[in-house]
N, C-alpha and C. Protein backbone atom coordinates (compact mmCIF):
# COMPACT_ATOMS: atom_id res chain seq x y z
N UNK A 1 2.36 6.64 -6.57
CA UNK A 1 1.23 7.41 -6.14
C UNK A 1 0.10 7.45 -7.15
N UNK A 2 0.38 7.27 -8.56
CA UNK A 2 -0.20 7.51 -9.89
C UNK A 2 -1.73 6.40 -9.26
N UNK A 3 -1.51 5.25 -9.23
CA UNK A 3 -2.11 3.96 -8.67
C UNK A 3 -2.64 4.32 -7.96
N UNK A 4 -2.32 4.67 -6.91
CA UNK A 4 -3.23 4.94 -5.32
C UNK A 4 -4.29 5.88 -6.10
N UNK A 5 -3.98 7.02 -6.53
CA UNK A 5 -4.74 8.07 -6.96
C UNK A 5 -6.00 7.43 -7.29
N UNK A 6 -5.49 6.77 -8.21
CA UNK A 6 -6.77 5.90 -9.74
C UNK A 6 -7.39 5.50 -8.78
N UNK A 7 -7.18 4.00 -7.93
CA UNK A 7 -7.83 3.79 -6.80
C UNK A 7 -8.66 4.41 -5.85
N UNK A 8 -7.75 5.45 -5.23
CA UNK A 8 -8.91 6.46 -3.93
C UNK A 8 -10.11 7.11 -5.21
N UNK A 9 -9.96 7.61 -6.47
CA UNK A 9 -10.73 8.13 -7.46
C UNK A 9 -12.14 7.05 -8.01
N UNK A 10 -11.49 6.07 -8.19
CA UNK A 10 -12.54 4.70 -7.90
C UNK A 10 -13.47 4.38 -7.01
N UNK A 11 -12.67 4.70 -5.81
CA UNK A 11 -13.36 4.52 -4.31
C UNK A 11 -14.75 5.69 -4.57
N UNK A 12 -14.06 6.64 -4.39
CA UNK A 12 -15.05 7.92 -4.55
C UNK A 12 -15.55 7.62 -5.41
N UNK A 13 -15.98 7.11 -6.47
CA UNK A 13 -16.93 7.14 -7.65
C UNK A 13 -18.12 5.82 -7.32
N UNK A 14 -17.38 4.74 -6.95
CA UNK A 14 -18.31 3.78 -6.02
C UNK A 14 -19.50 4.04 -5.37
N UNK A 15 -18.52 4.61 -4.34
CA UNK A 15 -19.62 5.11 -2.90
C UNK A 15 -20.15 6.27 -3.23
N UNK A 16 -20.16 7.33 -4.09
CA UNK A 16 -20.71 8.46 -4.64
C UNK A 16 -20.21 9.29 -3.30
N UNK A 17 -19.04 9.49 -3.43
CA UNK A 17 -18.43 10.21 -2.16
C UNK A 17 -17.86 11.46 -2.95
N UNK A 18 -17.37 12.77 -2.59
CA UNK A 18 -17.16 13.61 -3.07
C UNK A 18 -16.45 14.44 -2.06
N UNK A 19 -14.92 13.87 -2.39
CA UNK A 19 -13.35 14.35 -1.09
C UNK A 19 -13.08 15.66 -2.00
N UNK A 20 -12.76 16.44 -0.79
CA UNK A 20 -11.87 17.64 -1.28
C UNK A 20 -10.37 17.44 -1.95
N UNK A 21 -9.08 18.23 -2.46
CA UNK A 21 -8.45 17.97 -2.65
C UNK A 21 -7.55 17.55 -1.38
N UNK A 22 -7.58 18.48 -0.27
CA UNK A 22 -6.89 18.17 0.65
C UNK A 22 -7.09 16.50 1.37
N UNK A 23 -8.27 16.34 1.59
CA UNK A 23 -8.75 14.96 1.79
C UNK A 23 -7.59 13.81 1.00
N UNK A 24 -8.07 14.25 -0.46
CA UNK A 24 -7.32 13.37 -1.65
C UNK A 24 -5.80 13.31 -1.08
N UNK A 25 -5.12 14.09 -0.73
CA UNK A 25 -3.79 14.13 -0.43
C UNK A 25 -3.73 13.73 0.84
N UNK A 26 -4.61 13.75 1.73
CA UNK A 26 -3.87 13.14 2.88
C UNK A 26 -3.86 11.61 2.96
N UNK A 27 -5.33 10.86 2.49
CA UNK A 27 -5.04 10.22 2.09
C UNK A 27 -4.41 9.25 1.08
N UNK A 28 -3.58 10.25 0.31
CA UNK A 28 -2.54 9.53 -0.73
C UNK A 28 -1.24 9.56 0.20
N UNK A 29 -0.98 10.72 1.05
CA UNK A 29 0.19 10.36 2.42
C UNK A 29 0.20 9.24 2.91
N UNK A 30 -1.09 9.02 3.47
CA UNK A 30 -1.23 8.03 4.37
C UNK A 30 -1.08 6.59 3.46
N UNK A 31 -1.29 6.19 2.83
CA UNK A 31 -0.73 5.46 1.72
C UNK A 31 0.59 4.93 1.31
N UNK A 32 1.40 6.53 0.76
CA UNK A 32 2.72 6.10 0.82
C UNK A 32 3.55 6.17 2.11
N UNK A 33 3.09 6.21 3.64
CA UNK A 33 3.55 6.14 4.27
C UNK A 33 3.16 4.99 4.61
N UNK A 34 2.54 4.07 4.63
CA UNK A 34 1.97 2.60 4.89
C UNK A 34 2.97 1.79 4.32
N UNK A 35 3.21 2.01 2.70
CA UNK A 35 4.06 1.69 1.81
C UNK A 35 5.29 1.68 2.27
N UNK A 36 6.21 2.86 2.76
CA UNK A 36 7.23 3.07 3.12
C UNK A 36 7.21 2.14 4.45
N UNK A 37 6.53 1.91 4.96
CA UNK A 37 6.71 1.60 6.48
C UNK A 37 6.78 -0.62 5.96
N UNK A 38 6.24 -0.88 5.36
CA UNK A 38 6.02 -2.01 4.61
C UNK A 38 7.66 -2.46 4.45
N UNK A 39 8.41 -1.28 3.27
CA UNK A 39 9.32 -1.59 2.70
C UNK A 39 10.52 -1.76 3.75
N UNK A 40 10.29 -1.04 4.77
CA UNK A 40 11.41 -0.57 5.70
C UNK A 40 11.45 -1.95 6.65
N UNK A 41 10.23 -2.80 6.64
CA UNK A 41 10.07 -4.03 7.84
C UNK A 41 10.52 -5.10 6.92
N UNK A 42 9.90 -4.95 5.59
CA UNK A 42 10.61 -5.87 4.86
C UNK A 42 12.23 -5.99 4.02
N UNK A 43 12.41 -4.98 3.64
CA UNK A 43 13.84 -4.72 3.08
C UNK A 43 14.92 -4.15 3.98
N UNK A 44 14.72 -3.95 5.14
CA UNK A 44 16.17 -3.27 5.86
C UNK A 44 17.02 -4.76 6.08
N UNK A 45 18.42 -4.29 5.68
CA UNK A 45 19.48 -5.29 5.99
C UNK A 45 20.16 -4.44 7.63
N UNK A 46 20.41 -5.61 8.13
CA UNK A 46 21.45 -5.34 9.41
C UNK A 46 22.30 -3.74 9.80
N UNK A 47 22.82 -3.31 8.08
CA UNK A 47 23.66 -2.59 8.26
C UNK A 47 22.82 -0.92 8.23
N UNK A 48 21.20 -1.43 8.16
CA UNK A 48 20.51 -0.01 7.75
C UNK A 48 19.94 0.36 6.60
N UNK A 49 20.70 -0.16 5.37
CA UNK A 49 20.10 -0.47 4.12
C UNK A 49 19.15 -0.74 3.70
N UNK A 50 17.93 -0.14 3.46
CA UNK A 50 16.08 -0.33 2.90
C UNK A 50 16.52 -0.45 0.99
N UNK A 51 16.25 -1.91 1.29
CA UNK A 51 16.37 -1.79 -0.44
C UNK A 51 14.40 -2.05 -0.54
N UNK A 52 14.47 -1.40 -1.06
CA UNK A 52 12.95 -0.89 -1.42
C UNK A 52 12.31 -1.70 -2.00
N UNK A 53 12.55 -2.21 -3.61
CA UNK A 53 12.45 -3.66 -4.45
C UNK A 53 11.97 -4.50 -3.46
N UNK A 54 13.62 -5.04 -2.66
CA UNK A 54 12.75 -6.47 -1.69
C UNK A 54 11.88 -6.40 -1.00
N UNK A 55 11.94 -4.97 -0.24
CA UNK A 55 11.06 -4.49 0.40
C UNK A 55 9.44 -4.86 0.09
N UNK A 56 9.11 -4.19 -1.18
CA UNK A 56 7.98 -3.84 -1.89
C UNK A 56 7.08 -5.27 -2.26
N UNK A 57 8.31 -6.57 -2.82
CA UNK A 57 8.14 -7.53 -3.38
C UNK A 57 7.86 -8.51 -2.08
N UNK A 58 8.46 -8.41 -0.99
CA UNK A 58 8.10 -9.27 -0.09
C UNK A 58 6.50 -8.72 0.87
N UNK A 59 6.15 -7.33 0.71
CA UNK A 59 5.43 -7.21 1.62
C UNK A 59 4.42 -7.96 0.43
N UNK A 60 3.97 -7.43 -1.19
CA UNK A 60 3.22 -7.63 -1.46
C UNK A 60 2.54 -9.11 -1.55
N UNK A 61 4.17 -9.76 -1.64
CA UNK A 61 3.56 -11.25 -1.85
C UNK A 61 2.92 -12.32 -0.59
N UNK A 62 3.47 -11.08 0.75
CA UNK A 62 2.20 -11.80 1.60
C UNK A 62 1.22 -11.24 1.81
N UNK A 63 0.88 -9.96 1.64
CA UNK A 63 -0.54 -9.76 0.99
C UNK A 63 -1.41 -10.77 0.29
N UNK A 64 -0.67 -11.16 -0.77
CA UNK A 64 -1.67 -12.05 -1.03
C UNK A 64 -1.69 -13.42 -0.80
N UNK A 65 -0.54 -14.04 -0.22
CA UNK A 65 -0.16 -15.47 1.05
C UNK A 65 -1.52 -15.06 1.71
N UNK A 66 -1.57 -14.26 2.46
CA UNK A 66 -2.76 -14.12 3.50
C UNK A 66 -4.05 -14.08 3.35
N UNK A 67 -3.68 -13.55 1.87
CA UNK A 67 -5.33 -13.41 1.67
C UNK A 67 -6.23 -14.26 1.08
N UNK A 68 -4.87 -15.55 0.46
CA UNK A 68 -5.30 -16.97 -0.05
C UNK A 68 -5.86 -17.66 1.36
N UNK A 69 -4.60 -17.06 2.37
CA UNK A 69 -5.14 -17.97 3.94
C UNK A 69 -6.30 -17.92 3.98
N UNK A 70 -6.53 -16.54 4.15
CA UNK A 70 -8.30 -16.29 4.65
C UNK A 70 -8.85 -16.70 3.97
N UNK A 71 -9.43 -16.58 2.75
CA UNK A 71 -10.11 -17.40 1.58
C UNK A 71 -10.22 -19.00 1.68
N UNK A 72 -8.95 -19.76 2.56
CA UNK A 72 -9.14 -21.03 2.39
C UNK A 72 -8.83 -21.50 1.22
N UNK A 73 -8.11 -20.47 0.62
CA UNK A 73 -7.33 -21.05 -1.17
C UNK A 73 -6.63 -22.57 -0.11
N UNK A 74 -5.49 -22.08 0.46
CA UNK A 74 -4.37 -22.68 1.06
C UNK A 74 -4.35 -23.45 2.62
């Protein structure tokens, strides 16, 4: 969450935007629930098991597979 924070805090300093705290937190929810939902499509085994790691490591690395696509890296 530490990350997201720095980030949404970035965002707001960018755009000269100025979120309440509650704002700040919902969108840090909405975040680690994106996250969680990521890990759960990528890391669940058969038996129910969300290993989180593979989870985390496979969503991110097509994040950026895709985003080489779009770019036309690949």
């Amino acid at each position: 969450g530490g990350v997201s924070v720095s980030g949404l805090e970035m965002t707001q300093n960018s755009m000269k935007l100025n979120w309440t705290r509650e704002e700040v937190d919902n969108k840090l929810h909405q975040i680690m629930q994106e996250i969680h939902e990521q890990c759960v499509t990528h890391g669940s085994s058969e038996d129910g098991f969300v290993d989180y790691v593979k989870g985390a490591n496979i969503a991110g690395f097509l994040k950026v597979a895709n985003a080489m696509v779009d770019q036309g890296v690949i």
